[in-house]
C-alpha atoms as a PDB file:
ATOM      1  CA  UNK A   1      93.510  37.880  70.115  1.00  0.00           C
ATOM      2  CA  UNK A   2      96.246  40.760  71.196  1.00  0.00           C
ATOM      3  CA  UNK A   3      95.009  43.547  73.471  1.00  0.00           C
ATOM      4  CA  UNK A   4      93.175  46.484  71.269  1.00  0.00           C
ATOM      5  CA  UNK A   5      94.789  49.492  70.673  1.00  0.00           C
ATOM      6  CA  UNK A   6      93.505  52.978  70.508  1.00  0.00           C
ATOM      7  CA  UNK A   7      95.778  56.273  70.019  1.00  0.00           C
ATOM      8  CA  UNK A   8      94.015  59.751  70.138  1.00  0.00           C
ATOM      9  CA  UNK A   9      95.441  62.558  68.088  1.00  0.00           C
ATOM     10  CA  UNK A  10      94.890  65.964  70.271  1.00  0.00           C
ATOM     11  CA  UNK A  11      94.115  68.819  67.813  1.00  0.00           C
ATOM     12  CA  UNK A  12      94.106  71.826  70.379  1.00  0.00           C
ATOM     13  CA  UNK A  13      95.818  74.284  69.673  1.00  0.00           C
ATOM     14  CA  UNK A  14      97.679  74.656  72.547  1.00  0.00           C
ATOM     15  CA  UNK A  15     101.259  73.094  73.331  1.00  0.00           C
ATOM     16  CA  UNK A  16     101.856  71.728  76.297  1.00  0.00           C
ATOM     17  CA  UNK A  17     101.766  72.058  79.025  1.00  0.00           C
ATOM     18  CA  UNK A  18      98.346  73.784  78.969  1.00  0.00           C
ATOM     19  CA  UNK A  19      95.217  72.894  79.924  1.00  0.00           C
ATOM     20  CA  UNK A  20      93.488  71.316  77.088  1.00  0.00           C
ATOM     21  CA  UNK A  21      89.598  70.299  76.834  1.00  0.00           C
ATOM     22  CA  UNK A  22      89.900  68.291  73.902  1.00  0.00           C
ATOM     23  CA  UNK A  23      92.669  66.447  75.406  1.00  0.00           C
ATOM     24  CA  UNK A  24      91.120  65.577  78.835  1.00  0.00           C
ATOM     25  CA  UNK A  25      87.953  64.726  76.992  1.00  0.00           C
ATOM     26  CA  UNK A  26      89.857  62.072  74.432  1.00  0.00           C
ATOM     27  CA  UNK A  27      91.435  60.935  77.872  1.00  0.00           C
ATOM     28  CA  UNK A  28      87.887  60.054  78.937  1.00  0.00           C
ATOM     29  CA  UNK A  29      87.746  58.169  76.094  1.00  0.00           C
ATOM     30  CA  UNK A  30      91.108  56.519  76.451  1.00  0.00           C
ATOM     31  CA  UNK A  31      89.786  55.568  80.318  1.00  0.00           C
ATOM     32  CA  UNK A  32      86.671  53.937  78.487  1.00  0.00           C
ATOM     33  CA  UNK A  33      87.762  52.242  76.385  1.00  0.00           C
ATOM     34  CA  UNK A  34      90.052  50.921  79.067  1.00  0.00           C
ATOM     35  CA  UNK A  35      87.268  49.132  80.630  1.00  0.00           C
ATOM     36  CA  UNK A  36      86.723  46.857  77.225  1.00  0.00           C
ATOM     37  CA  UNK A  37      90.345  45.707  77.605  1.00  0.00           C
ATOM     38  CA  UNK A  38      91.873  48.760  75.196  1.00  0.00           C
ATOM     39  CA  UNK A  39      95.065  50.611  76.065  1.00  0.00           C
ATOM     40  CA  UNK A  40      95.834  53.526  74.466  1.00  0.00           C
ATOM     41  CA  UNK A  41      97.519  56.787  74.224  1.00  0.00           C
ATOM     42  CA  UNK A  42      97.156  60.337  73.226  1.00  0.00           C
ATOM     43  CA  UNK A  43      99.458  62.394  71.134  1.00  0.00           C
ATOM     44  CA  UNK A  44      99.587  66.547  71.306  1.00  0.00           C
ATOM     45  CA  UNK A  45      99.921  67.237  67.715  1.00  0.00           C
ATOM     46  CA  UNK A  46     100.747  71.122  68.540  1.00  0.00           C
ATOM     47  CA  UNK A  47     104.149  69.443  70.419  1.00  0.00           C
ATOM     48  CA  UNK A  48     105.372  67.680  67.414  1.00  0.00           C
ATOM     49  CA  UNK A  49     106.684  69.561  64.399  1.00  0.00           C
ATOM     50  CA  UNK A  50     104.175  68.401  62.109  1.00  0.00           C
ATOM     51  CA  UNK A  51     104.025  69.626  58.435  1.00  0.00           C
ATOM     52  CA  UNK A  52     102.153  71.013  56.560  1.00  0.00           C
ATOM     53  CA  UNK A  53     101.218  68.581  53.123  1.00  0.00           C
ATOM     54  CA  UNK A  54      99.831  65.521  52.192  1.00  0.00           C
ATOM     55  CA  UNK A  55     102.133  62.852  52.069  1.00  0.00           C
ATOM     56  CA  UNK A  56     103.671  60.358  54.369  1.00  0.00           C
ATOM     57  CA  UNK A  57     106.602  62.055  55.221  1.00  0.00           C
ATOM     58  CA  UNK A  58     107.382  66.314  54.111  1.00  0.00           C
ATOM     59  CA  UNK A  59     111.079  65.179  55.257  1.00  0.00           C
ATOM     60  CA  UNK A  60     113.192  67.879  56.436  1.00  0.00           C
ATOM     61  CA  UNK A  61     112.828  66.501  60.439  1.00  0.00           C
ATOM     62  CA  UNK A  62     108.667  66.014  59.687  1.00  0.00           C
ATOM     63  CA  UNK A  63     107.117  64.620  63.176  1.00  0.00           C
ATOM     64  CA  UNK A  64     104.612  63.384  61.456  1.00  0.00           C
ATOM     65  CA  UNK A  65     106.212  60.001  60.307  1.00  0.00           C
ATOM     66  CA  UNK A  66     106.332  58.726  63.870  1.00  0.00           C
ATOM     67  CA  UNK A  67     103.034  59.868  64.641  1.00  0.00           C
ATOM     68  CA  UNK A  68     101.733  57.681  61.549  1.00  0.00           C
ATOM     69  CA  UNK A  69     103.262  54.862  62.642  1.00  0.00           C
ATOM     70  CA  UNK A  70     100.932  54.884  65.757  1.00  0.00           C
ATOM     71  CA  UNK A  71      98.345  55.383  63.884  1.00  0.00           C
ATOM     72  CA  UNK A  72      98.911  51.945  62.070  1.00  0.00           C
ATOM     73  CA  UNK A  73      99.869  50.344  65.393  1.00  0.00           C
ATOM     74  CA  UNK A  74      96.009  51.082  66.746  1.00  0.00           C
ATOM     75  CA  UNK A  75      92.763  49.362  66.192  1.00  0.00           C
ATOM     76  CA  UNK A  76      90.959  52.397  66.989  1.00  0.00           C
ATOM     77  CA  UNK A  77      91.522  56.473  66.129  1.00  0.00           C
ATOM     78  CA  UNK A  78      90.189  58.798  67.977  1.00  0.00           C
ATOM     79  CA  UNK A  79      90.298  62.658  66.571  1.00  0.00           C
ATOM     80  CA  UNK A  80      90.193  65.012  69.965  1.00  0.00           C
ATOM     81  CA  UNK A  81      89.502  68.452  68.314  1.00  0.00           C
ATOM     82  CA  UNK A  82      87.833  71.798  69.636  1.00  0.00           C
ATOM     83  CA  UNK A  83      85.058  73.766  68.097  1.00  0.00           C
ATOM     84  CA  UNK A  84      86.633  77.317  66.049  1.00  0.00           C
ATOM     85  CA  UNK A  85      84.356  79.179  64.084  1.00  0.00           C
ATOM     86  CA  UNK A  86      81.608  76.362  64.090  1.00  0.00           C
ATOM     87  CA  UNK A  87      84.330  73.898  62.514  1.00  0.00           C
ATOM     88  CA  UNK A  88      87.285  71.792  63.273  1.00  0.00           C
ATOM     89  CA  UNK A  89      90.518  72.978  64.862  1.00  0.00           C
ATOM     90  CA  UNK A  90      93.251  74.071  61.526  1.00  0.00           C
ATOM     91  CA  UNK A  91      95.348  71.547  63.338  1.00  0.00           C
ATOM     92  CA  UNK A  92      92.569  68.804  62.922  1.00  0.00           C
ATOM     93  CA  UNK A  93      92.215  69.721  59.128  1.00  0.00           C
ATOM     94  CA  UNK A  94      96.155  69.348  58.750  1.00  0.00           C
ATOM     95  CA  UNK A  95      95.526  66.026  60.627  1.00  0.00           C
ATOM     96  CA  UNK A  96      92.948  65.166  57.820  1.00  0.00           C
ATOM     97  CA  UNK A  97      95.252  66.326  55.044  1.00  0.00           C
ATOM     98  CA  UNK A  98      98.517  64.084  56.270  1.00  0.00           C
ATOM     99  CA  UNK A  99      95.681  60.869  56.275  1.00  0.00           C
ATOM    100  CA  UNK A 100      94.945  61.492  52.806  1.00  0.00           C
ATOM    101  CA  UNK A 101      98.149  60.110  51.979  1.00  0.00           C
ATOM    102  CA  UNK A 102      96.956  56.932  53.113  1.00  0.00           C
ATOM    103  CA  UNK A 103      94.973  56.508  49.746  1.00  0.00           C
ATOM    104  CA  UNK A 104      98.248  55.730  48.223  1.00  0.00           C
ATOM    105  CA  UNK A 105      99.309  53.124  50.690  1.00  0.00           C
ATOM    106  CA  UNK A 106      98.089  49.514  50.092  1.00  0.00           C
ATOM    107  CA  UNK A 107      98.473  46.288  51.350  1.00  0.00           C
ATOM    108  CA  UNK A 108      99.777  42.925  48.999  1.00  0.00           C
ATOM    109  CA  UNK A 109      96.117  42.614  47.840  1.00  0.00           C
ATOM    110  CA  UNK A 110      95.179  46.142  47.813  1.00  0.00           C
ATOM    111  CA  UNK A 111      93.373  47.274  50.343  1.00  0.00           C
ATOM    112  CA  UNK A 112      94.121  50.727  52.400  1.00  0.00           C
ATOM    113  CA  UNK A 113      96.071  49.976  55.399  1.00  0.00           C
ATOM    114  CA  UNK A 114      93.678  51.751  57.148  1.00  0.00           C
ATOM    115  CA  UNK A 115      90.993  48.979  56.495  1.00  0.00           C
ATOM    116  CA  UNK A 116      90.094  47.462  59.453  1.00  0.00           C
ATOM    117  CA  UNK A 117      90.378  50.617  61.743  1.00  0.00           C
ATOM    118  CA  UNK A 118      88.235  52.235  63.549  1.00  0.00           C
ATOM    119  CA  UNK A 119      87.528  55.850  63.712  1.00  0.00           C
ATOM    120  CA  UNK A 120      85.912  58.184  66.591  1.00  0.00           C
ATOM    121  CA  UNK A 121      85.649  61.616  67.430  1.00  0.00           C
ATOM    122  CA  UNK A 122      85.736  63.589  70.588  1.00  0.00           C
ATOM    123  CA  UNK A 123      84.914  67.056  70.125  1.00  0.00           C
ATOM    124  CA  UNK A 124      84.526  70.192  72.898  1.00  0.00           C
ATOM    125  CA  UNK A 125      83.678  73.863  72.567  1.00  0.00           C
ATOM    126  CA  UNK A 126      81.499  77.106  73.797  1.00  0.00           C
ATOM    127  CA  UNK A 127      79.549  77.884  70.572  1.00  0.00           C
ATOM    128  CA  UNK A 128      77.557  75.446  68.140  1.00  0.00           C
ATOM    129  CA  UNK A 129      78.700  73.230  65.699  1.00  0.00           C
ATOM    130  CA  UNK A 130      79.670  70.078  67.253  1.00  0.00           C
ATOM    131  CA  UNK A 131      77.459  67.896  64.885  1.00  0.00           C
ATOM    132  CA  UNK A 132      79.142  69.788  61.904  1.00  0.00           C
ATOM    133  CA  UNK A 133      82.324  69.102  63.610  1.00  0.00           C
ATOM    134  CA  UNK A 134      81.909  65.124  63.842  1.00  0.00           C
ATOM    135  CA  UNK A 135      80.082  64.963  60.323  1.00  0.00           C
ATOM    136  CA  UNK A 136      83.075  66.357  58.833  1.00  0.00           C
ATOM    137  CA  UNK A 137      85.743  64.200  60.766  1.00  0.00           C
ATOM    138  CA  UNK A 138      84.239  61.020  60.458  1.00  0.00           C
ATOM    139  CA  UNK A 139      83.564  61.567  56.797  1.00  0.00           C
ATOM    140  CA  UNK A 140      87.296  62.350  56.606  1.00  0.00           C
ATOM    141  CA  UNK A 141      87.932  59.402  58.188  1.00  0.00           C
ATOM    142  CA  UNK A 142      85.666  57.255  56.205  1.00  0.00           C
ATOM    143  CA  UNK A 143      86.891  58.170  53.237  1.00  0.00           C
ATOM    144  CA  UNK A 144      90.701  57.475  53.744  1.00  0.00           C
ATOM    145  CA  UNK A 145      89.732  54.160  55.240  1.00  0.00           C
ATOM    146  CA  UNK A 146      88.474  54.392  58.610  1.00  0.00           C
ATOM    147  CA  UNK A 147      84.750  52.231  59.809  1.00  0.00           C
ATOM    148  CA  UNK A 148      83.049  54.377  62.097  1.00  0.00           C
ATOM    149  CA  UNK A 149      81.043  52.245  64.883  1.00  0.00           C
ATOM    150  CA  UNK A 150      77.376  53.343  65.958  1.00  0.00           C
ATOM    151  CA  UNK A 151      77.645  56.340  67.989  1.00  0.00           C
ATOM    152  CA  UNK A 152      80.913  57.489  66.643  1.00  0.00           C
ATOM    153  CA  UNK A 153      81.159  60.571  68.123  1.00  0.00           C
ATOM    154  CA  UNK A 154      81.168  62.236  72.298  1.00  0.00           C
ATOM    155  CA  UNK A 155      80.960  66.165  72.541  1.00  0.00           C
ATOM    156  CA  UNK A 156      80.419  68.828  74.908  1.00  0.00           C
ATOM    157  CA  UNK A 157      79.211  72.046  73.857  1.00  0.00           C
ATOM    158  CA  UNK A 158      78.967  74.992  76.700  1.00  0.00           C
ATOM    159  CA  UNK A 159      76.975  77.863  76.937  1.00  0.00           C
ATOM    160  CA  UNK A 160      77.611  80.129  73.296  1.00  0.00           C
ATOM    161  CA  UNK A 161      79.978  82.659  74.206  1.00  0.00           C
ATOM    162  CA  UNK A 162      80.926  81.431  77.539  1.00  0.00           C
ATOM    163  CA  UNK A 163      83.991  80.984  79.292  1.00  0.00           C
ATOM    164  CA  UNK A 164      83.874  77.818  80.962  1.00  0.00           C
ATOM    165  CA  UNK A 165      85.985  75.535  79.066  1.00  0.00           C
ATOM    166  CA  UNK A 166      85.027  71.343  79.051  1.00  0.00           C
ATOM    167  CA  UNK A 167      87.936  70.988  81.623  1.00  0.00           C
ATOM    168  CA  UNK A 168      86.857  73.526  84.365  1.00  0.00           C
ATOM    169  CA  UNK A 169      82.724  72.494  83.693  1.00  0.00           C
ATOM    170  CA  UNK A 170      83.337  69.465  86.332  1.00  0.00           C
ATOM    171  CA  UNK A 171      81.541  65.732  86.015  1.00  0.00           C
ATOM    172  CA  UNK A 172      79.363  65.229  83.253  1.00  0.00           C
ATOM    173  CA  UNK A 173      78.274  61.470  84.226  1.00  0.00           C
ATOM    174  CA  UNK A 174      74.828  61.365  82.698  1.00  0.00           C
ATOM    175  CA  UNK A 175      75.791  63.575  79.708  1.00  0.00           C
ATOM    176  CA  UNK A 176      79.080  63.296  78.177  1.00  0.00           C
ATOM    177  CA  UNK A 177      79.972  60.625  80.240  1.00  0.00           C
ATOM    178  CA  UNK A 178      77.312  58.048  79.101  1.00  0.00           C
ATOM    179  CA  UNK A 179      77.963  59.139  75.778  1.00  0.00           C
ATOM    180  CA  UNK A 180      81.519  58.571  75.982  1.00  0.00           C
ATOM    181  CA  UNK A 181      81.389  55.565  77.723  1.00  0.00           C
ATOM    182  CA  UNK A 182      78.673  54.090  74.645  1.00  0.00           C
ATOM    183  CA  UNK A 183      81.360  55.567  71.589  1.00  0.00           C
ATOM    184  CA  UNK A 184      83.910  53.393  74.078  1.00  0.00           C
ATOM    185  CA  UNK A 185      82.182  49.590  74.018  1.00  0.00           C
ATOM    186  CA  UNK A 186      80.904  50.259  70.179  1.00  0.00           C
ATOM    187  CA  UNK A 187      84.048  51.455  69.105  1.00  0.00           C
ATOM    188  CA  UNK A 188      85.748  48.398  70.683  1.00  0.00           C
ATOM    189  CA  UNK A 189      83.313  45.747  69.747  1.00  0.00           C
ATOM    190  CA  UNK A 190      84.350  46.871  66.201  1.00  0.00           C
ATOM    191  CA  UNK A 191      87.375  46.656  66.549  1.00  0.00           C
ATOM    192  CA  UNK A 192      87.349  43.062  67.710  1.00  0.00           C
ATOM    193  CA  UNK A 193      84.820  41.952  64.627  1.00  0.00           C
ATOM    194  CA  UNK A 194      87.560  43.808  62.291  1.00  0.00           C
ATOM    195  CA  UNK A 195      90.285  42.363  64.004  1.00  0.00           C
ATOM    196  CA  UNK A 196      89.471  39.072  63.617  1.00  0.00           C
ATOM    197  CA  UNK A 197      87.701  39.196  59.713  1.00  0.00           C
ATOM    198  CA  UNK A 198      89.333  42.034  57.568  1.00  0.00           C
ATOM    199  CA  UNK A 199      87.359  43.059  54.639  1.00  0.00           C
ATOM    200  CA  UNK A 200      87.798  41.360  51.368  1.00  0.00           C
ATOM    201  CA  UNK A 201      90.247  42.714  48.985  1.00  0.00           C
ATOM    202  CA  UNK A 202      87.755  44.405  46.122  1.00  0.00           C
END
């Protein structure tokens, strides 16, 4: 079959060209999943003009259009966010809201053009709620379409309060990194069953 292809949406909010945890950790994932024959690619959402809504295109020079059509160009989506307040980054939760539009979008026998995609999560932060965090992604994800693999989810989580960000923490091998690198060959053996047998139109 054609190489996989995974895209991960960034949801920190910083714009480039900061330093961005959530970024270099959905990198880690891109590099993974590299070793199962994926390429992939990571999109800043903060750097795009990205609207507000919940439809397929707000209009009015809406980056989000172009960003969707990556989306349906991967096997595999992967939602980099950090931790705020023991939830998901506001700019993952507008991610969220522009996927809901993919309800309405269906293919010649009627299934979500999402079917057959699989969804991930990457998630950083210095205070709890990672495990809130991926619960509420992936059921996000899930319910606009998405099939989450076993171990659907990496995260780092620093010391409450601290200020050592994921990026400045150093190598997590036997942590993160085995994590990371299990999310990488389940999310990609997925992929390849999907790939090659879509689900049955209901």
């Amino acid at each position: 079959m054609a190489t996989l292809r995974a895209l991960v949406l960034g949801c920190t909010l910083k714009p480039s060209p900061a330093p961005s945890s959530s970024d270099q950790l959905g990198r880690e994932v891109l590099a993974a999943l590299g070793e199962h024959g994926v390429e992939g690619d990571l999109v800043r959402i903060v750097d795009h003009d990205v609207r507000f809504g919940v439809s397929v295109d707000e209009g009015d020079g809406d980056g989000w259009p172009a960003i969707r059509a990556k989306v349906m160009a991967a096997h595999i989506l992967i939602i980099a966010t950090p931790i705020w307040m023991g939830q998901p980054s506001s700019v993952c939760k507008m991610v969220l809201q522009r996927l809901d539009a993919e309800l309405s979008e269906k293919d010649e026998e009627g299934r979500l053009l999402t079917y057959g995609k699989v969804g991930a999560v990457a998630v950083v932060g210095n205070e709890d709620g990672a495990h809130h965090t991926t619960a509420e992604v992936l059921q996000a994800l899930n319910d606009v379409g998405f099939t989450a693999p076993a171990a659907a989810c990496t995260y780092w989580v620093g010391e409450a309060m601290g200020k050592v960000d994921y990026n400045d923490a150093g190598p997590k091998p036997d942590t993160t990194g085995a994590t990371t690198k299990t999310l990488a060959a389940n999310a990609a053996h997925l992929a390849r069953l999907l790939a090659d047998r879509q689900y049955p139109p209901s």
